[in-house]
Protein backbone atom coordinates (compact mmCIF):
# COMPACT_ATOMS: atom_id res chain seq x y z
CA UNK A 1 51.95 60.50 -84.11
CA UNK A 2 55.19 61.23 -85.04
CA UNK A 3 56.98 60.49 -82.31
CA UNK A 4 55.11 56.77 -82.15
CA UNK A 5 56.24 56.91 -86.22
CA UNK A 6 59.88 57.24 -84.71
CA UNK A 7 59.67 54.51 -82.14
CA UNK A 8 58.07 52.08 -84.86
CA UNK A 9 61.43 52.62 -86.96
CA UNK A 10 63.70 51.73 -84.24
CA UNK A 11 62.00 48.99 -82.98
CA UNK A 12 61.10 47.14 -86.50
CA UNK A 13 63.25 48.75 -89.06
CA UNK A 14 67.24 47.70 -88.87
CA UNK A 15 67.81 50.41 -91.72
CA UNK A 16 66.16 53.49 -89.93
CA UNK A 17 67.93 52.51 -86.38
CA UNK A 18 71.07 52.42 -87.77
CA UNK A 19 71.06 55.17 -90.07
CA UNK A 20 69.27 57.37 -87.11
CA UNK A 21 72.25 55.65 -84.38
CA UNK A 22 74.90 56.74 -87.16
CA UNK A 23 73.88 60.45 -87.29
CA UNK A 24 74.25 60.22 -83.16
CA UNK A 25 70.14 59.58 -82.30
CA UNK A 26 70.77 56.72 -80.51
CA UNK A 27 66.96 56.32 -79.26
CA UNK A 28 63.46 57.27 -80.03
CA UNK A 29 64.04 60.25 -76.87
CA UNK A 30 66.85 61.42 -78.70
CA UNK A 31 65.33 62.17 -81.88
CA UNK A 32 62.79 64.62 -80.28
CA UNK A 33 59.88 66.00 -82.05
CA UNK A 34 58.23 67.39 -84.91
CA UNK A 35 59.83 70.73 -84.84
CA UNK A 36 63.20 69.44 -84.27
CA UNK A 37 62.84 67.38 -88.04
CA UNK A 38 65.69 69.18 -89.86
CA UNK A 39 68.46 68.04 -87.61
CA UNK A 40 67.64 64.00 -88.77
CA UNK A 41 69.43 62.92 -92.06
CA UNK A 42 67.48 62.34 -95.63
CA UNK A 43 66.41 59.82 -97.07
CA UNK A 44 66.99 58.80 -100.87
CA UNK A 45 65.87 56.93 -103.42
CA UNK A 46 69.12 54.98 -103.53
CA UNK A 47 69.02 53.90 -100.14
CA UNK A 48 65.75 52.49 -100.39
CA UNK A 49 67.02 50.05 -103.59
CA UNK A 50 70.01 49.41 -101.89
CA UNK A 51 67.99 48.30 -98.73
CA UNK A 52 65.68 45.96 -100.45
CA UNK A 53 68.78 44.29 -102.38
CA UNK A 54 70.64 43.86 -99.12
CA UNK A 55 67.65 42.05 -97.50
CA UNK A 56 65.32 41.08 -100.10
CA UNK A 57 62.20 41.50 -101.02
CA UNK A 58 61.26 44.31 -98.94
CA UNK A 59 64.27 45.45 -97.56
CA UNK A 60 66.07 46.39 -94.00
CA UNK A 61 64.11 49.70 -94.28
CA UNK A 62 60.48 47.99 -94.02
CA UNK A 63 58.66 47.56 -90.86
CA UNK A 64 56.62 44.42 -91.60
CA UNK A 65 57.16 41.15 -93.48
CA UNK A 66 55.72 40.19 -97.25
CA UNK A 67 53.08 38.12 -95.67
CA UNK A 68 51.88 41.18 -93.19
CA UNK A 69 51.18 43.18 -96.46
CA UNK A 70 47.74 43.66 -97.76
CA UNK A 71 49.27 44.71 -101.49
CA UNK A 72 53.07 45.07 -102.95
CA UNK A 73 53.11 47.75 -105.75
CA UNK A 74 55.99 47.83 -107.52
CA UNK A 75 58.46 50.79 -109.78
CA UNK A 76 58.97 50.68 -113.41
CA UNK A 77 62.78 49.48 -112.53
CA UNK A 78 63.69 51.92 -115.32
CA UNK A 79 66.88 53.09 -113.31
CA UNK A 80 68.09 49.38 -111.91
CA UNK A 81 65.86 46.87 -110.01
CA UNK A 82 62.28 47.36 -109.55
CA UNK A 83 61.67 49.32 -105.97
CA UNK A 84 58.75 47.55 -104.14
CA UNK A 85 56.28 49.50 -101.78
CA UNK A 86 54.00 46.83 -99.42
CA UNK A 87 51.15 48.38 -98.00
CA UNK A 88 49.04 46.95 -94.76
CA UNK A 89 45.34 47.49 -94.87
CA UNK A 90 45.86 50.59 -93.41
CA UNK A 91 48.32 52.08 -95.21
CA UNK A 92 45.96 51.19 -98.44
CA UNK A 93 43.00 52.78 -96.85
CA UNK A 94 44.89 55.79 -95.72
CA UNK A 95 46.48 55.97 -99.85
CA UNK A 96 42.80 55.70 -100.69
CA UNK A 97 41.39 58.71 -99.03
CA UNK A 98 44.23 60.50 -100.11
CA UNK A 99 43.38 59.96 -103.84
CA UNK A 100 39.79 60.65 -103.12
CA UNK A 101 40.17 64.14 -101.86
CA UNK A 102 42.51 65.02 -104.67
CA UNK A 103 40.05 63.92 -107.12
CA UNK A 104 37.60 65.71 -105.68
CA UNK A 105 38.92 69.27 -105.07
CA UNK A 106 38.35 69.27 -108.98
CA UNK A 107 34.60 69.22 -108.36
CA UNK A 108 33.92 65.58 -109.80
CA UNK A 109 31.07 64.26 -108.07
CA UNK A 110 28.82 61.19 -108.14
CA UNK A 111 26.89 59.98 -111.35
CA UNK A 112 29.33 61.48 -114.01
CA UNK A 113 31.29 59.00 -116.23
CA UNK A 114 34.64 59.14 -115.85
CA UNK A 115 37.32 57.52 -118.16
CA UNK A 116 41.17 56.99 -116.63
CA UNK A 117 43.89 55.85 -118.53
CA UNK A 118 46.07 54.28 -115.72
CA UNK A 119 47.40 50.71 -115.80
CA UNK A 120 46.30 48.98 -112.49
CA UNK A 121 48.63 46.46 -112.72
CA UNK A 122 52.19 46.63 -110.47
CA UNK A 123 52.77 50.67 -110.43
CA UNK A 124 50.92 52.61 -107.68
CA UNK A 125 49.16 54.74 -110.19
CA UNK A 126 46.41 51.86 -109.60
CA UNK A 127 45.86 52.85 -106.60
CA UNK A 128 44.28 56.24 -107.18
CA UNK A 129 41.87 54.21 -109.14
CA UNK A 130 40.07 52.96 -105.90
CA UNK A 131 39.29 56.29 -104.71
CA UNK A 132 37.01 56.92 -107.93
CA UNK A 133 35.08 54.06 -106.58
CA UNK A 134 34.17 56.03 -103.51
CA UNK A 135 33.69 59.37 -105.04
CA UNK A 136 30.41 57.21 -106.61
CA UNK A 137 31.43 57.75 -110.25
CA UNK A 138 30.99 55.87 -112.99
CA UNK A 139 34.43 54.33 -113.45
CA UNK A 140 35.71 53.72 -117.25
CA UNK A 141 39.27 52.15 -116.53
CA UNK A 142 40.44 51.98 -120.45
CA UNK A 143 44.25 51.73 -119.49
CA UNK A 144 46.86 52.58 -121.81
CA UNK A 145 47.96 50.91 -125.20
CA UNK A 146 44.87 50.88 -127.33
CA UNK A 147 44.28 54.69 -128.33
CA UNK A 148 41.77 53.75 -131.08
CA UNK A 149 39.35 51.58 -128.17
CA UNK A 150 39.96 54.82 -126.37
CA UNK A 151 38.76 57.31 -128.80
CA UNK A 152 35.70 54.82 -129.99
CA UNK A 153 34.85 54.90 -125.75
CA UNK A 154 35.15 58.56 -125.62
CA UNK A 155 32.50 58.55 -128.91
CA UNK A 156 29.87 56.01 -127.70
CA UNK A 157 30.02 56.37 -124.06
CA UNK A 158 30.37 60.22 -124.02
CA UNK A 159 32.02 60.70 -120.06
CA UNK A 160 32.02 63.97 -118.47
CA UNK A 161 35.79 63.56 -117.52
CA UNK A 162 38.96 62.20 -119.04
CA UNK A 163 41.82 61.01 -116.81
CA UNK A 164 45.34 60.85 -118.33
CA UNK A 165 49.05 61.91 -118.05
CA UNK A 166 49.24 65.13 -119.93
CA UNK A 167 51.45 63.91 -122.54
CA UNK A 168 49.09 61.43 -123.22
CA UNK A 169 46.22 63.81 -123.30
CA UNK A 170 47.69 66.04 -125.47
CA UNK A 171 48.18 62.95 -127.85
CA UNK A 172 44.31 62.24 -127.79
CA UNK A 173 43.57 65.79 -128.80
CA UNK A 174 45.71 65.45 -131.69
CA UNK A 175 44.33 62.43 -132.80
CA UNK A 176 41.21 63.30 -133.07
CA UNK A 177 38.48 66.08 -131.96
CA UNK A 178 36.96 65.13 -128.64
CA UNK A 179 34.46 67.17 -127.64
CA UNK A 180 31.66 67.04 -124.45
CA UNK A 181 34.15 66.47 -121.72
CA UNK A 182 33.77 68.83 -118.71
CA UNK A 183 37.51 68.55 -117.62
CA UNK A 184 40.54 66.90 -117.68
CA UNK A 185 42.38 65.10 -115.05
CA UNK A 186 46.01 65.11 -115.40
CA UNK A 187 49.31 63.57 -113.53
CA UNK A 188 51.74 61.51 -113.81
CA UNK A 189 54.52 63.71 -115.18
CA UNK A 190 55.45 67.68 -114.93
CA UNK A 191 53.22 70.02 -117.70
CA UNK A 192 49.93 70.23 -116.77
CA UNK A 193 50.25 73.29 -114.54
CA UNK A 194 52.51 75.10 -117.50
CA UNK A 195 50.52 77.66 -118.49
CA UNK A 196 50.94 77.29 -122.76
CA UNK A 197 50.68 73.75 -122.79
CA UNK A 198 47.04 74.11 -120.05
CA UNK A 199 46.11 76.63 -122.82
CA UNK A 200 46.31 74.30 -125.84
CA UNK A 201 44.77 71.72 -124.16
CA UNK A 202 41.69 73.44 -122.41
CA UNK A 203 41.14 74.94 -126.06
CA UNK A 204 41.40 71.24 -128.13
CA UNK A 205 39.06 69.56 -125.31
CA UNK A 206 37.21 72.97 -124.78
CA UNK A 207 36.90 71.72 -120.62
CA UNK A 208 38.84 72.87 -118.21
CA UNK A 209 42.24 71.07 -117.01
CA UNK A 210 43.34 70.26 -113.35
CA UNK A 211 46.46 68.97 -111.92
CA UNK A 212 47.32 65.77 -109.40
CA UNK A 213 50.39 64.69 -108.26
CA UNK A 214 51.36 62.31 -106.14
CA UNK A 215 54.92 59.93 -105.52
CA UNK A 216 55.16 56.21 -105.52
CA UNK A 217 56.72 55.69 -102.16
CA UNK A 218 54.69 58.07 -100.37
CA UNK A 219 50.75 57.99 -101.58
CA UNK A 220 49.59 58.47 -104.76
CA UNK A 221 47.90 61.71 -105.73
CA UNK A 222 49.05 63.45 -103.32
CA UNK A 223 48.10 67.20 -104.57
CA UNK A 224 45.12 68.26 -106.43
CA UNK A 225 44.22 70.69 -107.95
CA UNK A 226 40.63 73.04 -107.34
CA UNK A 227 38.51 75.08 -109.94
CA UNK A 228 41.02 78.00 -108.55
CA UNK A 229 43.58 76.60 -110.56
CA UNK A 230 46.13 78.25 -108.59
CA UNK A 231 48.19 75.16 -107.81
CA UNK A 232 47.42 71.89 -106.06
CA UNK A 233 46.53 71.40 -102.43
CA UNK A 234 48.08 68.97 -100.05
CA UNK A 235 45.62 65.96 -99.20
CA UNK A 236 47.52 64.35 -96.83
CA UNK A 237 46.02 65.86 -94.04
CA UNK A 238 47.40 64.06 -90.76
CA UNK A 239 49.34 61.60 -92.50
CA UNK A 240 52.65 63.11 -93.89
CA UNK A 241 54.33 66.06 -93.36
CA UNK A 242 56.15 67.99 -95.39
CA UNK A 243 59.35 70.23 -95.80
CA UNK A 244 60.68 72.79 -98.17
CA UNK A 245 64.93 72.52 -99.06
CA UNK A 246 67.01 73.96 -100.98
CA UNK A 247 68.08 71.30 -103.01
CA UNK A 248 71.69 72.09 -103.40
CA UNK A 249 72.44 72.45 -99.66
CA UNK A 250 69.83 70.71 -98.03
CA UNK A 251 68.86 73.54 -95.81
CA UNK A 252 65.12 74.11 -94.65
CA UNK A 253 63.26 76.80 -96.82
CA UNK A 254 60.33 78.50 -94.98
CA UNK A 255 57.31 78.04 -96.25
CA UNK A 256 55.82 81.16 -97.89
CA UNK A 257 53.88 82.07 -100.97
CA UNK A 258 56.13 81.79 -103.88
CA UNK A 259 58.45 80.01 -102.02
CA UNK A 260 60.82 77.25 -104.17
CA UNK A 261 62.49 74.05 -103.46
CA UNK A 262 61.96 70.40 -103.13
CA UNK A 263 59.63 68.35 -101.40
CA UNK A 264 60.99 66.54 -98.76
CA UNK A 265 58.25 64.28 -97.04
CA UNK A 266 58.08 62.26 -93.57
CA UNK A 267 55.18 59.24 -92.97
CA UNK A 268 53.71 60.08 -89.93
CA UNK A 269 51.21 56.82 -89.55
CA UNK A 270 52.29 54.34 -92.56
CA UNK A 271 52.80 50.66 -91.26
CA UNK A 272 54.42 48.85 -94.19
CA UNK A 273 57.24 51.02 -95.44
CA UNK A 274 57.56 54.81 -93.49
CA UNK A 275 59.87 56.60 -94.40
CA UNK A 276 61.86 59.69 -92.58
CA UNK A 277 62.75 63.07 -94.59
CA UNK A 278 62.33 61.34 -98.51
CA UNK A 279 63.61 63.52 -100.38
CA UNK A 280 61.40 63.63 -103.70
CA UNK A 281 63.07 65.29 -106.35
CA UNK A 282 59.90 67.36 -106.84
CA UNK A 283 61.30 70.81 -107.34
CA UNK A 284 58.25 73.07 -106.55
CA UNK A 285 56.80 76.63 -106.04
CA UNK A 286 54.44 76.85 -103.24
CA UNK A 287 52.16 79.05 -101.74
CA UNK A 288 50.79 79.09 -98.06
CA UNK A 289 47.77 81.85 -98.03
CA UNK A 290 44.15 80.98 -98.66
CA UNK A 291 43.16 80.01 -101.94
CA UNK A 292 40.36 81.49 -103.18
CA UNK A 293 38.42 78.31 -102.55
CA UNK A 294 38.15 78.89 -99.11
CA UNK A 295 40.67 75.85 -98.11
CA UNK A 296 44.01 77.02 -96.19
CA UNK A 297 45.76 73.54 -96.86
CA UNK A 298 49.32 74.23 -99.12
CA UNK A 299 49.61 74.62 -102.66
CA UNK A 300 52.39 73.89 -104.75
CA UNK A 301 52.49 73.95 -108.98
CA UNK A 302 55.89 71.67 -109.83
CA UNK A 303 58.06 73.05 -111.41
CA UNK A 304 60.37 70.11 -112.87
CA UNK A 305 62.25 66.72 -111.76
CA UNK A 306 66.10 66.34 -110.07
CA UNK A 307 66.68 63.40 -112.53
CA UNK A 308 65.80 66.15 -115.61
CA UNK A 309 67.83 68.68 -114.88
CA UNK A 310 70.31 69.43 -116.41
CA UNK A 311 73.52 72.48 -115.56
CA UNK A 312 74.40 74.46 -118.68
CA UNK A 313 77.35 77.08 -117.47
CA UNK A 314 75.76 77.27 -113.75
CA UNK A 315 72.45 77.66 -114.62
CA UNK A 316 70.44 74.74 -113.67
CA UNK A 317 67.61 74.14 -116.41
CA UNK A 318 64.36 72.15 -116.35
CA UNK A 319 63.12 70.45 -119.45
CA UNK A 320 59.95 71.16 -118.77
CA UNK A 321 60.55 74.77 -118.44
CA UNK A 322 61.83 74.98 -122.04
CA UNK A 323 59.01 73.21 -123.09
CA UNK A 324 56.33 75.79 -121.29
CA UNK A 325 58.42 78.79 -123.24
CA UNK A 326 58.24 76.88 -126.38
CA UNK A 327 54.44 76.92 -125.76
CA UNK A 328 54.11 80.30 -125.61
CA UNK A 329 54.28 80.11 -129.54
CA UNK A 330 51.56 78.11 -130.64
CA UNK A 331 50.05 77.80 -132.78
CA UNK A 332 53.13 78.21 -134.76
CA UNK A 333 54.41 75.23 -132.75
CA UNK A 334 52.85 71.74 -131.28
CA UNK A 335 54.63 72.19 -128.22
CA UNK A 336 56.28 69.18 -128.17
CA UNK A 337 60.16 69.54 -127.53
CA UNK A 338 62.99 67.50 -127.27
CA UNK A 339 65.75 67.91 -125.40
CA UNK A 340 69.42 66.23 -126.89
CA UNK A 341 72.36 67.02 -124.76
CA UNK A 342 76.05 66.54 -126.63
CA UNK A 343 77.20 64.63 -123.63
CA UNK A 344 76.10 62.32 -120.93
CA UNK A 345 76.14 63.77 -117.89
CA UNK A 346 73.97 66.41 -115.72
CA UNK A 347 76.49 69.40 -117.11
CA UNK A 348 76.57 70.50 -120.45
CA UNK A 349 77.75 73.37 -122.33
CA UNK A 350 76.53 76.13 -124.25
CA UNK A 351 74.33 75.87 -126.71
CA UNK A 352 71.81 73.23 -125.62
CA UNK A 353 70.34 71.48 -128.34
CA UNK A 354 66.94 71.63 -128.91
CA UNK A 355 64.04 69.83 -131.21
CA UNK A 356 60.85 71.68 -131.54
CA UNK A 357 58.11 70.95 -133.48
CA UNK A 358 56.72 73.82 -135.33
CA UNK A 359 56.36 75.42 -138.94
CA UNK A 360 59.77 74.51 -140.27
CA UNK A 361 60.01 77.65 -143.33
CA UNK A 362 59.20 79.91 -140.73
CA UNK A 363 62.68 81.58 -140.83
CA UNK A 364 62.04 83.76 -137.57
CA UNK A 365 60.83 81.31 -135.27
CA UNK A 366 64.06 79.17 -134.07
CA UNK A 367 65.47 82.68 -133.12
CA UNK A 368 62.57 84.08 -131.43
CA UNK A 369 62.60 81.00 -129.53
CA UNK A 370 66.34 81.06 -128.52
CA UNK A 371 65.80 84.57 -127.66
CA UNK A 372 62.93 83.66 -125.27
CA UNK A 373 64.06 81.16 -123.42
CA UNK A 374 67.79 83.31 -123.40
CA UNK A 375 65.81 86.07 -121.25
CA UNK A 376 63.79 84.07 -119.51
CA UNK A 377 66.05 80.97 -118.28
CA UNK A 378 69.48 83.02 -118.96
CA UNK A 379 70.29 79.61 -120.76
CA UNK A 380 72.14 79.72 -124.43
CA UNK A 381 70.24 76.89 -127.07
CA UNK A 382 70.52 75.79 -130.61
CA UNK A 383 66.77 75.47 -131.17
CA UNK A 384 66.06 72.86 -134.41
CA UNK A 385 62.40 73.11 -136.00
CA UNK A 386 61.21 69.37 -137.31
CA UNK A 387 57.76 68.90 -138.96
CA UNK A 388 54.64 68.82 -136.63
CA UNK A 389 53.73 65.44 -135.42
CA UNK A 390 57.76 64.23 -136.08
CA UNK A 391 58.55 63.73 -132.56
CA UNK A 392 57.81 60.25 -130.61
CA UNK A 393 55.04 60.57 -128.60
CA UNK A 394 53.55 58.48 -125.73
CA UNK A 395 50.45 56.89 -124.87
CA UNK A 396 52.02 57.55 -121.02
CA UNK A 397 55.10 59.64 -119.71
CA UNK A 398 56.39 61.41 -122.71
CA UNK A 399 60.49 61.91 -122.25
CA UNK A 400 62.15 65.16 -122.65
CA UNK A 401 65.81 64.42 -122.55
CA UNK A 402 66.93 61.82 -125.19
CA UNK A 403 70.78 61.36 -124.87
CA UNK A 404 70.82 58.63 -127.13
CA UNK A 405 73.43 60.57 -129.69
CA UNK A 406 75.47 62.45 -127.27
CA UNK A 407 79.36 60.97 -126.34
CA UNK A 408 81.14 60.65 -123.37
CA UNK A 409 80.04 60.46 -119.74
């Protein structure tokens, strides 16, 4: 498959055959095969939006024209232009079975009600909500942006499962008491694999919490997550394969248990769009041995996003790590956190500022905090405590970094 992948980008992809000819693989024979992967450049997120502005609306780095596509999802265009993804038939039926066996690995099976909070409109989070179709659930879509209609659902209609980001979940819980569920699907965003924040949520809901991940330009819901809970497995099966790097220098990471990096993946049969060594910006920890379910497919538990971090004297720091130490004190916290760097910029210095949410006259707290996350993430911060429920919070993604007062670039 892969090799056929590799021919398909030099014959119908202008972007791929020159970027391949410029790093001196001047043919599909050239290029080799699956094991010889690591010597072929990345691919970035950049690329691709510079592509599809060079030769709208698909771009140079798409393999088939609009009117060949079967359905164009679209990005937020949070960061510039929107990013569009087509998809033949094909590629939406292969996206589909994808999403169905991540769903699945959570045990959800046919006849229970199931309520998602996904928007199917232009973002590919719509897509996973075909797969629910097949799993031969009853399907709730509620969508986002009417919390009240969601909580009166929850009340009258009673489903077995929710389905939300875990920001937004943690939002419902606090809201109101919601009680009867048997779990609670989450993705979307890093935090629902961090151990305090799982804690506070399995405890509100009293059901159990599982984890799905997936990334726009490659499938959606990609990973989920068993009743092992001991990280998500890969569903792509045949489809995509992926890498391990070390995402400073690029260089391969084997693939072990406990291993970290980020995920670098390769389409082995998409039509539409393939893509060669995406890098995701997915830093993860993975493990390769048998889960305790039985499967032997890879696991990984993500451990934060490239466009988070941030580099405090050397020491590259997660957001959402900070936030999973901050949990480790509730109940005298919420365990929301907000993260407000002095200056623009991915380096900052010493202290980092942080806003937690917690009991504000406890005098001991913001120093056992700083003193935490100082042995744990050898990082230096000036932790400020604001009244619970003070912080913005999101009926999606909730955002951890808010560099709206700090100066500079």
């Amino acid at each position: 498959m892969y090799k056929e992948q590799i021919a398909r980008l030099f014959e119908r992809s202008p972007f791929y055959r020159r970027k391949l000819s410029a790093a001196g693989f001047d043919s599909p024979g050239a290029v080799g095969g699956l094991e010889r992967i690591a010597e072929l450049p990345f691919t970035v997120k950049d690329e691709l939006r510079a592509s599809q502005a060079e030769a709208p609306p698909l771009g140079s780095h798409a393999a088939i024209r609009p009117e060949e596509a079967a359905r164009i999802y679209s990005t937020s265009g949070t960061s510039g232009a929107p990013c569009y993804i087509p998809l033949t038939r094909s590629d939406l039926e292969e996206w589909r079975g994808i999403a169905r066996r991540s769903y699945a690995r959570s045990g959800l099976a046919a006849g229970e009600l199931v309520l998602t909070t996904y928007n199917a409109g232009p973002f590919v989070a719509g897509a996973a909500l075909d797969a629910f179709d097949s799993l031969g659930v009853t399907h709730i879509p509620l969508g986002t942006g009417n919390t009240e209609r969601l909580l009166t659902a929850l009340r009258l209609l009673r489903p077995q499962v929710l389905v939300a980001t875990p920001s937004y979940a943690m939002h419902i819980s606090e809201k109101a008491e919601v009680r009867g569920l048997k779990r609670i699907l989450v993705a979307g965003e890093p935090g629902g694999g961090e151990p305090a924040f799982r804690k506070v949520l399995e405890e509100r809901y009293g059901a159990r919490v599982y984890e799905v991940m997936g990334i726009g330009d490659i499938a959606a819901s990609l990973w989920g997550e068993c009743p092992e809970q001991a990280g998500m497995h890969f569903s792509g099966g045949a489809s995509i394969h992926v890498e391990l790097i070390d995402p400073d220098s690029g260089k391969p990471v084997e693939m072990k248990d406990s291993a970290h990096g980020e995920m670098v993946y390769t389409h082995l049969r998409r039509e539409a769009a393939p893509l060669l060594r995406f890098r995701s910006g997915d830093h993860v920890r993975a493990w390769v041995s048998q889960c305790g379910c039985g499967r032997t497919s890879m696991r990984v538990r993500c451990i934060g996003r490239t466009d988070d971090m941030l580099i405090v004297r050397g020491v590259n720091v997660f957001p959402s790590a900070i936030r999973e130490i901050v949990g480790r004190f509730q109940p005298r916290v919420t365990g929301a956190v907000l993260v407000k760097p002095r200056r623009r910029g991915v380096r900052q210095d010493p202290p980092l500022p942080v806003v937690v949410e917690g009991e504000v006259s406890d005098r001991q707290l913001a120093g056992a905090i700083q003193e935490q996350i100082r042995n744990t993430l050898l990082l230096s911060t000036d932790i400020r405590l604001v009244p619970p429920r003070s912080l913005p919070r999101s009926e999606y993604k909730s955002k951890l970094v808010d560099f709206s007062e700090a100066e500079g670039g």
